[in-house]
Protein backbone atom coordinates (compact mmCIF):
# COMPACT_ATOMS: atom_id res chain seq x y z
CA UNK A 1 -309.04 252.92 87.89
CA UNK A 2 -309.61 249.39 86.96
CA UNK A 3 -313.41 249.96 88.48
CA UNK A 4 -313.90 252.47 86.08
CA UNK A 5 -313.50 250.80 82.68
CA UNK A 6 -316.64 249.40 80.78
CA UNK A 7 -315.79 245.58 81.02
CA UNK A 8 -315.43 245.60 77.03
CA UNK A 9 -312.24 248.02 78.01
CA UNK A 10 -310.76 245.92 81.17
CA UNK A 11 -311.24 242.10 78.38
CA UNK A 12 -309.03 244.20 75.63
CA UNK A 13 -306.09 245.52 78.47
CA UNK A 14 -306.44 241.65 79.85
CA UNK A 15 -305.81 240.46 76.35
CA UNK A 16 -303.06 242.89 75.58
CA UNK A 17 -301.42 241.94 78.73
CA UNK A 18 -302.08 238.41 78.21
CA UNK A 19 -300.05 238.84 74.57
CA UNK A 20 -297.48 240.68 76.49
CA UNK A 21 -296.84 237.98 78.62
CA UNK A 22 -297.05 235.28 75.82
CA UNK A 23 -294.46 237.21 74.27
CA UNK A 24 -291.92 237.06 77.31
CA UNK A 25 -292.62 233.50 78.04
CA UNK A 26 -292.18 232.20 74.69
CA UNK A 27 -289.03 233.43 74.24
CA UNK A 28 -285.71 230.88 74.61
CA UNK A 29 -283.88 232.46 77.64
CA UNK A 30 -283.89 235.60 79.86
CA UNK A 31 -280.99 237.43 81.25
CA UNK A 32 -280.91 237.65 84.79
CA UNK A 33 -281.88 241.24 84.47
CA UNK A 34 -284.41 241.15 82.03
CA UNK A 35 -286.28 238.03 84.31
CA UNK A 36 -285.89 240.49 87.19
CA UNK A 37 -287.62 243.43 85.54
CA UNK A 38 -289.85 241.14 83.73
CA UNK A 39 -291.35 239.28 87.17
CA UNK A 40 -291.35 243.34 88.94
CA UNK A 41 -293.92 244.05 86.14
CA UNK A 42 -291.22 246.85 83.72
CA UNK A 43 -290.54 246.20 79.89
CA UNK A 44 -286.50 245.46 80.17
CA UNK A 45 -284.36 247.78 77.56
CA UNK A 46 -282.21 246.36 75.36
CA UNK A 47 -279.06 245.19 76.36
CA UNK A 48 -279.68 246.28 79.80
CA UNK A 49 -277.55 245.63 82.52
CA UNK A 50 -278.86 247.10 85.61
CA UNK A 51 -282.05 247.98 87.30
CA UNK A 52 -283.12 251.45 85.18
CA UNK A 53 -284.24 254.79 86.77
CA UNK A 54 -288.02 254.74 85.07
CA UNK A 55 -289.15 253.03 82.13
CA UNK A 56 -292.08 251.51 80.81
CA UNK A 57 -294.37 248.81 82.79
CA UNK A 58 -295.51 245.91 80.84
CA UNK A 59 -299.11 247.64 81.21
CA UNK A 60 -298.04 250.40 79.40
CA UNK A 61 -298.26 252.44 82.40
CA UNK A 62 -295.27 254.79 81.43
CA UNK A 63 -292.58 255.24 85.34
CA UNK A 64 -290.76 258.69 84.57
CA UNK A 65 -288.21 257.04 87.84
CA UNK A 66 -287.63 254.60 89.86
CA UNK A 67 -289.33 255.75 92.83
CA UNK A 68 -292.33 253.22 92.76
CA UNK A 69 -293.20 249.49 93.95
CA UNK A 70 -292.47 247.62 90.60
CA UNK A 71 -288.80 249.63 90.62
CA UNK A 72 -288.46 248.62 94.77
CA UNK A 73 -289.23 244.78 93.83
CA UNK A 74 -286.87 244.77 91.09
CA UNK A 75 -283.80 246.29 92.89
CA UNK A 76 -285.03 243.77 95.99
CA UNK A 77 -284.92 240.89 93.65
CA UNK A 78 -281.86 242.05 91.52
CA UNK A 79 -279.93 242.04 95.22
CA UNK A 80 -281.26 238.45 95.78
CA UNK A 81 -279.71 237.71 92.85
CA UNK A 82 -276.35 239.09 93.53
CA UNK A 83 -276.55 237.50 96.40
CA UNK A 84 -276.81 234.29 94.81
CA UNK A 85 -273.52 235.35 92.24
CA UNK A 86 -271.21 235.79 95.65
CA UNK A 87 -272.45 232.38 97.11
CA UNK A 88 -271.45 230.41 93.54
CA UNK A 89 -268.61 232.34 93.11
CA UNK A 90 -267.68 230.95 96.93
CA UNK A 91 -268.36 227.63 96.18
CA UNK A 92 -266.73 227.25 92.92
CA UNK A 93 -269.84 227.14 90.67
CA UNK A 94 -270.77 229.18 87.77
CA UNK A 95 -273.50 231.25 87.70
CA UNK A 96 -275.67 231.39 84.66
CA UNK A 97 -275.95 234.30 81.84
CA UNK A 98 -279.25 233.07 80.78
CA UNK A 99 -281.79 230.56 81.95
CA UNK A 100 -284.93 229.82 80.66
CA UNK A 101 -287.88 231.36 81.89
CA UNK A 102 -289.65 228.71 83.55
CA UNK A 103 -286.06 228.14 85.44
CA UNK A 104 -286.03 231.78 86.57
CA UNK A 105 -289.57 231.69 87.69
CA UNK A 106 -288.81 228.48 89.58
CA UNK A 107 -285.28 230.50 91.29
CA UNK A 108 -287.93 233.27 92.32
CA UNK A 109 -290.01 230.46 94.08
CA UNK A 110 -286.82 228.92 95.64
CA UNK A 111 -286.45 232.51 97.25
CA UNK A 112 -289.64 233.29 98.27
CA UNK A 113 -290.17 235.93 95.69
CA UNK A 114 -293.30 237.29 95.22
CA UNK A 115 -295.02 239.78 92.79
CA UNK A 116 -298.36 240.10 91.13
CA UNK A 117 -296.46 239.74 87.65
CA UNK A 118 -295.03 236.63 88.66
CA UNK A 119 -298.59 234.98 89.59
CA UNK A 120 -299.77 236.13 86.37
CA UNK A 121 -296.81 234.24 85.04
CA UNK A 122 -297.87 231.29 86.76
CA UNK A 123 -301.11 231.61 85.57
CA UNK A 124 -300.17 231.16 81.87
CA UNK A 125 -297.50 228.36 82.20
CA UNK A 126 -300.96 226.88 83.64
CA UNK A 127 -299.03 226.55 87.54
CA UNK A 128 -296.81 224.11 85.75
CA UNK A 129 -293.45 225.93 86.22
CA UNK A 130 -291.21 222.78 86.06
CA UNK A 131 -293.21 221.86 82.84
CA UNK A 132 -291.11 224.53 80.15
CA UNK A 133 -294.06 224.23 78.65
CA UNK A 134 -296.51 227.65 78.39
CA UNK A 135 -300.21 226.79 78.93
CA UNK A 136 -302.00 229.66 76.92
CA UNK A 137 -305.59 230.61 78.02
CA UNK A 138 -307.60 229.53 74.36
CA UNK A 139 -309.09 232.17 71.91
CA UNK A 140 -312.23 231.15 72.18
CA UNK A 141 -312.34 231.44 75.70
CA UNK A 142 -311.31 234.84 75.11
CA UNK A 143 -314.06 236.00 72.84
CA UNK A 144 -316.55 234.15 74.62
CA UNK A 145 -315.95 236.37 77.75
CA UNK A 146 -316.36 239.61 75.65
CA UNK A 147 -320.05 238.95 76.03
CA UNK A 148 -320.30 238.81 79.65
CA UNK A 149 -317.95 240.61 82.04
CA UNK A 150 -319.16 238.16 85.16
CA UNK A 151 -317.94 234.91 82.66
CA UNK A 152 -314.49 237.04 83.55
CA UNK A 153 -314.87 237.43 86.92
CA UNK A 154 -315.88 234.10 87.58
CA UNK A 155 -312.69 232.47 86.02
CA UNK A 156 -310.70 235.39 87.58
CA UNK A 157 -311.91 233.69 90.74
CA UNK A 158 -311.25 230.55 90.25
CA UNK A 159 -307.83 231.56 89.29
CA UNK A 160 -307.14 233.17 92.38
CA UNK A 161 -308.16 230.54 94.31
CA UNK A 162 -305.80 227.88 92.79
CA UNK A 163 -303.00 230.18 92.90
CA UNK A 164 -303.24 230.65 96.85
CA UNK A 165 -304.16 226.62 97.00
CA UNK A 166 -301.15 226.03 94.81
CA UNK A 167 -298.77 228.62 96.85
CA UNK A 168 -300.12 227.08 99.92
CA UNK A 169 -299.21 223.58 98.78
CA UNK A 170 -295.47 224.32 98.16
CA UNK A 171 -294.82 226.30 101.24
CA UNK A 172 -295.66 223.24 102.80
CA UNK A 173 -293.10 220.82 100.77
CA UNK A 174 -290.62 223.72 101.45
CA UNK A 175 -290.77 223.41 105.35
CA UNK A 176 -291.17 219.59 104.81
CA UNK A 177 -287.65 219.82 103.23
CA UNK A 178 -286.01 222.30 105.28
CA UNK A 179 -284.45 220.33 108.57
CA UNK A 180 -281.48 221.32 110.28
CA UNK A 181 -278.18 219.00 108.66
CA UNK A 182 -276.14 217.65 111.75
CA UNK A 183 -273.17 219.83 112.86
CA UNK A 184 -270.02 218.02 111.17
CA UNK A 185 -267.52 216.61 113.22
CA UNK A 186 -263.52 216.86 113.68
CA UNK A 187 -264.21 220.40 112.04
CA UNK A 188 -262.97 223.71 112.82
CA UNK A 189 -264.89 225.82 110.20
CA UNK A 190 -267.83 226.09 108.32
CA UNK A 191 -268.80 227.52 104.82
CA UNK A 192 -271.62 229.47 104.73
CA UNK A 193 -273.74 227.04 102.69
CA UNK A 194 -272.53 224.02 105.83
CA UNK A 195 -273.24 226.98 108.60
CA UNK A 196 -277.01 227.75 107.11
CA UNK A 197 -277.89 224.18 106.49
CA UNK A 198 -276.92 223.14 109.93
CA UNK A 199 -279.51 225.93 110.74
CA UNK A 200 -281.94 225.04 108.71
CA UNK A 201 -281.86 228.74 106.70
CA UNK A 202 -281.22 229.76 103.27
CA UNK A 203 -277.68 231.03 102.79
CA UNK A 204 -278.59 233.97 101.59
CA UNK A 205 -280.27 234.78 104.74
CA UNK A 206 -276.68 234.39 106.45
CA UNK A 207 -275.18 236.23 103.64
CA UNK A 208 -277.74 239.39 104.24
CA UNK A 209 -277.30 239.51 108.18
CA UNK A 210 -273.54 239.35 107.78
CA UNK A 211 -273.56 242.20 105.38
CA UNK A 212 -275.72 244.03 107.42
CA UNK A 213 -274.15 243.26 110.97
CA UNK A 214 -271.14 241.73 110.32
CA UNK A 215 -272.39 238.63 112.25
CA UNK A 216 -274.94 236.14 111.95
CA UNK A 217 -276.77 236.59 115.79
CA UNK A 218 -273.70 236.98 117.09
CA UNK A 219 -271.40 234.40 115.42
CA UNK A 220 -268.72 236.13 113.78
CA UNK A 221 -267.21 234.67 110.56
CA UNK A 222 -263.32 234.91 108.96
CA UNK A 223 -262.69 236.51 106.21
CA UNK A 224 -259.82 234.44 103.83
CA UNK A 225 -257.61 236.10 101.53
CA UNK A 226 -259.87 235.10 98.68
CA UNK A 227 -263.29 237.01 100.46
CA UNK A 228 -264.54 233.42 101.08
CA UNK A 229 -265.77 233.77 104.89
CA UNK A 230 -265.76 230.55 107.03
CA UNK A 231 -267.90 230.20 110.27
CA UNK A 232 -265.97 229.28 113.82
CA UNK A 233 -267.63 225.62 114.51
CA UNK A 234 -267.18 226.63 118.04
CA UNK A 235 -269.34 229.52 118.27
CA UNK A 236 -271.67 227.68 116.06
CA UNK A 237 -272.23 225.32 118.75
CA UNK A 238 -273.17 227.97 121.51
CA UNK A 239 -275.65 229.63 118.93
CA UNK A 240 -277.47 226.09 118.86
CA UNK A 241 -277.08 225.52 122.48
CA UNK A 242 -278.42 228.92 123.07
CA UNK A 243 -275.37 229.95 125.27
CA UNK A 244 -273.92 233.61 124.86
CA UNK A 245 -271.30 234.35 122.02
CA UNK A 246 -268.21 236.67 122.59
CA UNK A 247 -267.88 237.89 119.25
């Protein structure tokens, strides 16, 4: 479809997105919902509170349900999310009501979230997410490229490119930081926080497997009165050793 428009057309839906986005950005704090629907690339209703069945994508491209990619990210990252309220809740902390959107965009990175709506985001804080700061593309800039549609192109480009050079570049600080903590010692038990960093994983990722097996590869948790769970140090140490688990 995109192929189709006259590039006069595609510069005046770039700059209406652009001004959607502005809009978003600029604004104090998200809820945790509306950052979810906003990075999936959906217009979040007021006071909403969960993922919707349809809506209206910040496009304008009007979703009469929720059977489509932008409504499968959002209910992906939405779960992330929850995942993340049952690990503070565990460990005593509080999660946040609102955070600011350069905070939520930088949460998406620190789970490996990805969506074209949240590059796009990253494009106009200017790939300065820690910054709080929104880096808008100038005016001037904009009505220059009305003139010439390969002026777009070009910058599109070049965009692209520092994106996937950016993206590249903190992948690698991520497995730079990620090494396995030493098993403690004199312990029975583990949380799950101790039990993924001594793997060198993101709790969540324990928190998903359990839900979904009941075990994390065969090491089999306790449940406490209070739903905490806390991992067997014993069986810990055969999963590291590689020896077989009766679980």
């Amino acid at each position: 479809m995109t192929e189709d428009r006259t590039p006069q057309e595609r510069i005046a839906a770039a700059r209406q997105l652009h001004a959607v986005l502005k809009d978003y950005l600029a604004r104090p704090t998200w809820t945790p919902i509306d950052g979810t629907l906003i990075v999936s690339g959906i217009h979040p209703p007021p006071d909403c509170a969960e993922i919707p069945n349809g809506g209206v994508g910040l496009d304008g491209q009007v979703f009469t349900g929720g059977g489509n990619e932008r409504f499968s990210d959002a209910r992906r990252i939405w779960r992330k999310w929850t995942w993340r309220c049952e690990d503070d809740q565990e460990n005593g902390e509080v999660t946040p009501v609102e955070l600011k959107p350069h905070k939520f965009l930088i949460w998406c990175d620190d789970m490996d979230i990805e969506t074209e709506w949240i590059r796009l985001c990253r494009a106009l804080y200017g790939d300065k997410t820690n910054a709080g700061q929104v880096d808008f593309i100038p005016e001037e800039i904009v009505e220059y490229a009305t003139q010439s549609a390969r002026v777009i192109d070009a910058l599109t480009s070049r965009l692209v490119v520092q994106d996937a050079n950016a993206t590249a570049k903190t992948e690698a600080r991520k497995s730079l930081a990620r090494s396995p903590m030493p098993l403690p010692e004199n312990r029975e038990h583990l949380s799950t926080e101790e039990f993924a960093a001594v793997l060198a994983v993101e709790p969540q990722s324990v928190r998903k497997r359990y839900s979904e097996t009941g075990t994390y590869h065969g090491v089999r948790p306790t449940k406490l009165p209070n739903r905490r769970v806390i991992w067997p140090v014993e069986a810990v140490k055969r999963l590291l050793n590689g020896d077989k688990i009766n679980s």
